[in-house]
Protein backbone atom coordinates (compact mmCIF):
# COMPACT_ATOMS: atom_id res chain seq x y z
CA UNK A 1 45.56 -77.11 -38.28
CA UNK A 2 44.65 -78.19 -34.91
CA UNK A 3 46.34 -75.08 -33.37
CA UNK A 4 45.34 -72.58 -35.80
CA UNK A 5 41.60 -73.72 -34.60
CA UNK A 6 43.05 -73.38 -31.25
CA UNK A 7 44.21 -69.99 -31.37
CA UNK A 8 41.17 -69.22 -33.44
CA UNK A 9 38.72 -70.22 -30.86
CA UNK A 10 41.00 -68.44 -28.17
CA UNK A 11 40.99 -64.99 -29.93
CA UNK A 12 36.90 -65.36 -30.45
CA UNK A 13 36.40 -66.17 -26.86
CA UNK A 14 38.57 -63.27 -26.04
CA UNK A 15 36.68 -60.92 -27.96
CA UNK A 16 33.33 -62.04 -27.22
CA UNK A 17 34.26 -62.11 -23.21
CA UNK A 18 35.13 -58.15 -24.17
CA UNK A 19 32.16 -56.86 -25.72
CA UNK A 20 30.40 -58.47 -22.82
CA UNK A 21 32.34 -56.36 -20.35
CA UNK A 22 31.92 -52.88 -22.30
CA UNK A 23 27.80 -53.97 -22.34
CA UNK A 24 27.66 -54.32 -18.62
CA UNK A 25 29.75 -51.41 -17.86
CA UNK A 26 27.81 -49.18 -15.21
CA UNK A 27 26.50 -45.83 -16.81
CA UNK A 28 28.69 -43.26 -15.41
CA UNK A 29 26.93 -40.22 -12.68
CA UNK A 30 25.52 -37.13 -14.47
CA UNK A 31 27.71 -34.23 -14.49
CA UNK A 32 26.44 -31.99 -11.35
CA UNK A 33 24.44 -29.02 -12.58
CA UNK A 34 22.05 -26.31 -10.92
CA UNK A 35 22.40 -25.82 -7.53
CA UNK A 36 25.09 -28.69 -6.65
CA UNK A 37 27.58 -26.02 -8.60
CA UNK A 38 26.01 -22.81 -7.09
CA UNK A 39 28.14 -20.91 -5.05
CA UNK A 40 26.77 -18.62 -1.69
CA UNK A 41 28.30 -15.36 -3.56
CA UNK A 42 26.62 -16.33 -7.21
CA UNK A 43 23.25 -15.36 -5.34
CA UNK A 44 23.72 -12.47 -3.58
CA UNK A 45 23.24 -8.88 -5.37
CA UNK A 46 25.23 -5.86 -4.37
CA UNK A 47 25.20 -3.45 -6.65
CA UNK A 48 23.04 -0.78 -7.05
CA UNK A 49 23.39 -0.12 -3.18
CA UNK A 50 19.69 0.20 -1.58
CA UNK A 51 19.20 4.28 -1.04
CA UNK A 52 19.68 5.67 2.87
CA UNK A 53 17.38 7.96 4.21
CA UNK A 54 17.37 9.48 7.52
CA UNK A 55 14.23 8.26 9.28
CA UNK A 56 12.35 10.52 11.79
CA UNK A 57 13.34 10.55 15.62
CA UNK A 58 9.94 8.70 15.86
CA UNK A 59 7.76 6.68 13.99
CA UNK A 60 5.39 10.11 13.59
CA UNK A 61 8.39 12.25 12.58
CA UNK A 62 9.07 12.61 9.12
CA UNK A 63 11.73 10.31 6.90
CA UNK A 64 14.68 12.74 5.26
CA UNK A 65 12.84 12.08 1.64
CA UNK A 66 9.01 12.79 2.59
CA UNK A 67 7.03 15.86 1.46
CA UNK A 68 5.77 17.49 4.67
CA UNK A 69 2.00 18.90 3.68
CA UNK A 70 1.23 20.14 6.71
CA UNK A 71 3.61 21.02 9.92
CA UNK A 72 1.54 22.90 11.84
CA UNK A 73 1.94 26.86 10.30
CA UNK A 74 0.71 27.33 7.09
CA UNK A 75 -1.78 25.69 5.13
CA UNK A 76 -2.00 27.52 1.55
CA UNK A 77 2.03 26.51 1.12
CA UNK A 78 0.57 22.96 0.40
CA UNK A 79 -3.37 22.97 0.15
CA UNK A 80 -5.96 24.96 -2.00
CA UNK A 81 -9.42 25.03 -1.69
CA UNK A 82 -11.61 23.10 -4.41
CA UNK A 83 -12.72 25.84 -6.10
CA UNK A 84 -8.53 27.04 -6.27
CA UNK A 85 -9.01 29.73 -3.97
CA UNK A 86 -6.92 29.88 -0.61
CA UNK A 87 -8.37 27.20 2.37
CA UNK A 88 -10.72 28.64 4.48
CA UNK A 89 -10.05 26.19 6.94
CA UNK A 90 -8.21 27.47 10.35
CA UNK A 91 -5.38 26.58 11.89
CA UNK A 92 -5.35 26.54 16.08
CA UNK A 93 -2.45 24.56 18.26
CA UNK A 94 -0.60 24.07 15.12
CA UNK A 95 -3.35 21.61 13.91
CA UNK A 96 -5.66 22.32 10.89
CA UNK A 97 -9.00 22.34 11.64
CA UNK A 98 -12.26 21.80 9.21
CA UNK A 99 -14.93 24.27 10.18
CA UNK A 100 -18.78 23.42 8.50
CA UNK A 101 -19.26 24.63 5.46
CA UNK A 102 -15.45 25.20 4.98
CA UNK A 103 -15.66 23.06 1.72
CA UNK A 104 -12.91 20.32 1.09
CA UNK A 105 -9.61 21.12 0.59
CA UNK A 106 -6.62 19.16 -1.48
CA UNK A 107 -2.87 18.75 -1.56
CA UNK A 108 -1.64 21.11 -4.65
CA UNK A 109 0.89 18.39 -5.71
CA UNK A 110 -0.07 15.08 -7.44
CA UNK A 111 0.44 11.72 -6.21
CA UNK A 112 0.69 8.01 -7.31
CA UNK A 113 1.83 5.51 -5.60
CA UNK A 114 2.80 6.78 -1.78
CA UNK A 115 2.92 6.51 2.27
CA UNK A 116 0.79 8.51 3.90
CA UNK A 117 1.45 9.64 7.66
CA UNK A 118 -1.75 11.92 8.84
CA UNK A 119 -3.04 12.63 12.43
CA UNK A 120 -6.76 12.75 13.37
CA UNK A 121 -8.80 13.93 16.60
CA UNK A 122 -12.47 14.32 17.00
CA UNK A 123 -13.90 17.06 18.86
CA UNK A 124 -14.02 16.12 22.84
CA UNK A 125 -17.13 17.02 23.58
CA UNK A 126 -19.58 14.41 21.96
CA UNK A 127 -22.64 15.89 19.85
CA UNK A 128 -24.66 13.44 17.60
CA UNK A 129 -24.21 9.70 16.62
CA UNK A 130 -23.41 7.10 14.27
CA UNK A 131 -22.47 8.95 10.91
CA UNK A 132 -22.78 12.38 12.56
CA UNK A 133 -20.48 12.45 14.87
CA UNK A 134 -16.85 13.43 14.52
CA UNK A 135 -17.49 12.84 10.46
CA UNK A 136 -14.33 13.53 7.98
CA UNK A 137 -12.84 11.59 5.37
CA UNK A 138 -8.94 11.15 4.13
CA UNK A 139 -9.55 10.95 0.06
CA UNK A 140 -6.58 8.96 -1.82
CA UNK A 141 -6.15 10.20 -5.54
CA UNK A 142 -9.13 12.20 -4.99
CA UNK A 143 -11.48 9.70 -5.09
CA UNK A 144 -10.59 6.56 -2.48
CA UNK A 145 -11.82 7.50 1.27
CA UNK A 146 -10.19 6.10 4.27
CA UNK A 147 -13.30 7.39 6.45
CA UNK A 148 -12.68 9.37 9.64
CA UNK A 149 -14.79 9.26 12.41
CA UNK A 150 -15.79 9.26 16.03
CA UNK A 151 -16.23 5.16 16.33
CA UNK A 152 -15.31 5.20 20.08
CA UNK A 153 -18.77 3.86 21.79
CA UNK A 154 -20.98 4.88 18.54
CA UNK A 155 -22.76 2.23 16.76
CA UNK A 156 -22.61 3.04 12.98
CA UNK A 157 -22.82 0.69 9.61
CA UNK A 158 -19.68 -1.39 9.59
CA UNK A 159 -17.93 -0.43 5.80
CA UNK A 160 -18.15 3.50 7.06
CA UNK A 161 -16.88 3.62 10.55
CA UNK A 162 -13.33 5.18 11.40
CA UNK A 163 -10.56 3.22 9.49
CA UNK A 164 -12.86 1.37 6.66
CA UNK A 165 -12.54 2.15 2.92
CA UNK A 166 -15.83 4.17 3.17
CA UNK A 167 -18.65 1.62 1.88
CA UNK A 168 -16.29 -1.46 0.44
CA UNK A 169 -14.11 -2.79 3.41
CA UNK A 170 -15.03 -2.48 7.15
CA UNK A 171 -11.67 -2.10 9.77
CA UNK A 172 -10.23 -5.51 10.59
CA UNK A 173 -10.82 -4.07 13.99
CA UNK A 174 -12.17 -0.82 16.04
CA UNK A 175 -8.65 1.05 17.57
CA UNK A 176 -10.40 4.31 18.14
CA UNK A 177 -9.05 6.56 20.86
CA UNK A 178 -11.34 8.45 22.61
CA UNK A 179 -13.21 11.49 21.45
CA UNK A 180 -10.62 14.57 21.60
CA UNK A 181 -7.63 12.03 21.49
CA UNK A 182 -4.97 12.30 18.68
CA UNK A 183 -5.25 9.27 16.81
CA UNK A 184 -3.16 7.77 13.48
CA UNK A 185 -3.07 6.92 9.91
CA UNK A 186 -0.34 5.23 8.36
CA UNK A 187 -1.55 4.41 4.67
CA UNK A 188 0.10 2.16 1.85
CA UNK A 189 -1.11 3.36 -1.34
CA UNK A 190 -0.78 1.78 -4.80
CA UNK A 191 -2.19 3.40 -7.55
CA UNK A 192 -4.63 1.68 -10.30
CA UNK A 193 -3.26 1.09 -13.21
CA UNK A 194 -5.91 1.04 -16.39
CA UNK A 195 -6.10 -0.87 -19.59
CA UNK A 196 -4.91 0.32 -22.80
CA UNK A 197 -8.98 0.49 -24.76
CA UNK A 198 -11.04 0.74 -21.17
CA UNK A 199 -11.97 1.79 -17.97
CA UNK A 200 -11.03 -1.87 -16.67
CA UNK A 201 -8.71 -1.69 -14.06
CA UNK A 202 -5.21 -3.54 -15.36
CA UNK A 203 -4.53 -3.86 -11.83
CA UNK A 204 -7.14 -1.56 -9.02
CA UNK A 205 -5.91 0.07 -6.46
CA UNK A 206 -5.04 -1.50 -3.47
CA UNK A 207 -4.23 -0.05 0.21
CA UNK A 208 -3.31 -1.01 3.79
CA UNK A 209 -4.08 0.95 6.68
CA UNK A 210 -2.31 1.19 10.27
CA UNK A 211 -4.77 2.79 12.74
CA UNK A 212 -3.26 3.54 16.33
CA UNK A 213 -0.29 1.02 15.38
CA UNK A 214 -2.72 -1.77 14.59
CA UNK A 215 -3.59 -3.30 11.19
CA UNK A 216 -7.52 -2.68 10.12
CA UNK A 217 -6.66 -2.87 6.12
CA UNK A 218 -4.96 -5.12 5.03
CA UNK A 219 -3.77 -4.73 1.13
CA UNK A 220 -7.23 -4.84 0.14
CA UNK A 221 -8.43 -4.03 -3.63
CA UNK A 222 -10.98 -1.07 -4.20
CA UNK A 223 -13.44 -2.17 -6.43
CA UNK A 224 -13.88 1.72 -7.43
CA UNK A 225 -14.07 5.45 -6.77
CA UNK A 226 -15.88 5.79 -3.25
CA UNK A 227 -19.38 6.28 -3.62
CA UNK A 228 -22.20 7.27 -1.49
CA UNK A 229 -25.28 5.63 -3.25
CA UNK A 230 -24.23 2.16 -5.40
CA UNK A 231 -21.53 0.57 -6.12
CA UNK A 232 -17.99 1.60 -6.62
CA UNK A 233 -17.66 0.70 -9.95
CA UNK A 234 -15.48 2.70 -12.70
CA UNK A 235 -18.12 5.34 -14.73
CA UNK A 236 -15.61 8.07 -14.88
CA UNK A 237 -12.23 8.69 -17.35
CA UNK A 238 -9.27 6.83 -16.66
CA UNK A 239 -6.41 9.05 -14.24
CA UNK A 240 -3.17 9.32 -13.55
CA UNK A 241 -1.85 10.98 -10.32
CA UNK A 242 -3.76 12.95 -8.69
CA UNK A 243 -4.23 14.98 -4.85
CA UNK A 244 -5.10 14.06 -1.28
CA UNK A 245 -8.44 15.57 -0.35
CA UNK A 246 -9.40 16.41 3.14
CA UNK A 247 -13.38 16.17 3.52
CA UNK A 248 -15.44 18.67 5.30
CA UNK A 249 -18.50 17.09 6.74
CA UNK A 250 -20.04 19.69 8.91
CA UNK A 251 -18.19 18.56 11.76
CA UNK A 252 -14.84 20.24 13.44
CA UNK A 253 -12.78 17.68 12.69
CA UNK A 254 -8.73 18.75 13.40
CA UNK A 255 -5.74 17.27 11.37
CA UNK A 256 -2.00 17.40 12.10
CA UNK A 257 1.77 16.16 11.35
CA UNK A 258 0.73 15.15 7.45
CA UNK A 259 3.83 14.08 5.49
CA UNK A 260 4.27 11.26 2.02
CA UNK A 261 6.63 9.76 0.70
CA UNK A 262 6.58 9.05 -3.36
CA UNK A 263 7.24 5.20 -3.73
C-alpha cells in the first residue's frame, strides 16, 4: 500500500510539474508578413512600357506627338476667325501678328487637357502704359486668359500684368524681356471637370505657367471663366473641350512657334 501511494504521488507530481512547463512556455514570434516578405521585384511595374517620343532639338522645338498650330507660314491651316471666316491677322518674319481691330482668332481643333508652347513679343517701340501697352491675351478653353503684356518697366494692377491668370492670380514673379524681345509660355493645362446636376466645378481647372524658363503659376485653381468686371464665378453651361483663342486688344502684338500636346 505504501508504494502504490508512492508511485501515486510520483505520477501526480510528474504531471502537475508538466502542465506547469506547457503554461510557461514562451509564445512563439508572429509569422513575418507585409514588407518583411516583400521582395525588390514584387514592386516594380514593367509592363505597359511608358510611350517614346522624339523630343525637339530644343526645349522650343516641337515633341514628335505635338500638334504644331502655327510654324510660321500659314495661319487659316489651323486658326479661323470668330465669326468662321478666314484670320485677318498677318503674318511678317514667319510670326503672326494681331493688327487692331483684327478681331480674335481661335485654334479650329478642340482641346482638354494639354501643354501649351507659344512665343510672345511686344512691339519695340513703347506707346502707352499700364494696360495699354503691348496688351494681348492667350485664352485656354476659350475662356481662361494667361494675360500678355508689356510688364517690362510699366506699373499696372498686379492679377493682369504679363504672366497672371488675368484678374485671379498675379505672376509669382515679373520675367519680362524687354519690349520687342521674344519671350515664352510654357502652359500646363487641366481641364474642369463639372458635376453631374450643376455648374459646380467637380474639380476647376487648374494651370501652371513657365515664363522665360521661370515659374510665375504655380498649379493654381481658376475660380472661373476670366472676367473683366466681377468675379469669375461659373454663370454659363457646363463644356467640354474647347479652342485656344488669341486676343486682339488694339495693340500689334506678334506670336510665333505655337505647338500642344493632348495629355
Amino acid at each position: 500500500m505504501k508504494k502504490l501511494l508512492i508511485i501515486g504521488f510520483m505520477l501526480f507530481s510528474y504531471i502537475y510539474s508538466s502542465g506547469q512547463v506547457q503554461q510557461k512556455a514562451p509564445t512563439p514570434p508572429p509569422i513575418p508578413s507585409g514588407p518583411e516578405l516583400m521582395k525588390p521585384e514584387m514592386t516594380e511595374i514593367w509592363y505597359p512600357e511608358v510611350k517614346i517620343i522624339q523630343p525637339g532639338a530644343t526645349n522650343r522645338d516641337a515633341p514628335s506627338d505635338a500638334i504644331v498650330l502655327f510654324d510660321g507660314t500659314d495661319i487659316n491651316k489651323e486658326w479661323i476667325g470668330m465669326d468662321g471666316k478666314p484670320s485677318i491677322w498677318t503674318i511678317k518674319d514667319g510670326a503672326l501678328i494681331s493688327t487692331k481691330g483684327s478681331g480674335y482668332i481661335k485654334s479650329k481643333r478642340v482641346f482638354s487637357d494639354f501643354q501649351l508652347h507659344i512665343e510672345w513679343k511686344t512691339p519695340s517701340e513703347v506707346s502707352g502704359f499700364s494696360q495699354g501697352r503691348g496688351n494681348s491675351g492667350v485664352f485656354l478653353q476659350e475662356l481662361y486668359e494667361v494675360q500678355v503684356l508689356d510688364s517690362y518697366d510699366n506699373r499696372t494692377y498686379r492679377n493682369g500684368q504679363a504672366g497672371a491668370m488675368y484678374k485671379q492670380y498675379a505672376p509669382l514673379v515679373n520675367v519680362c524681356r524687354k519690349p520687342g524681345e521674344w519671350q515664352t509660355y510654357d502652359i500646363i493645362y487641366t481641364a474642369p471637370r463639372f458635376s453631374k446636376d450643376s455648374l459646380t466645378y467637380f474639380t476647376p481647372p487648374r494651370v501652371t505657367v513657365i515664363q522665360n524658363g521661370v515659374l510665375v503659376q504655380n498649379n493654381v485653381s481658376l475660380r472661373g471663366p476670366t472676367q473683366y468686371i466681377g468675379m469669375p464665378e461659373y454663370t454659363i453651361k457646363k463644356h467640354g473641350p474647347l479652342s485656344i483663342l488669341l486676343q486682339d486688344h488694339g495693340n500689334p502684338v506678334a506670336y510665333r512657334n505655337i505647338w500642344i500636346r493632348d495629355l
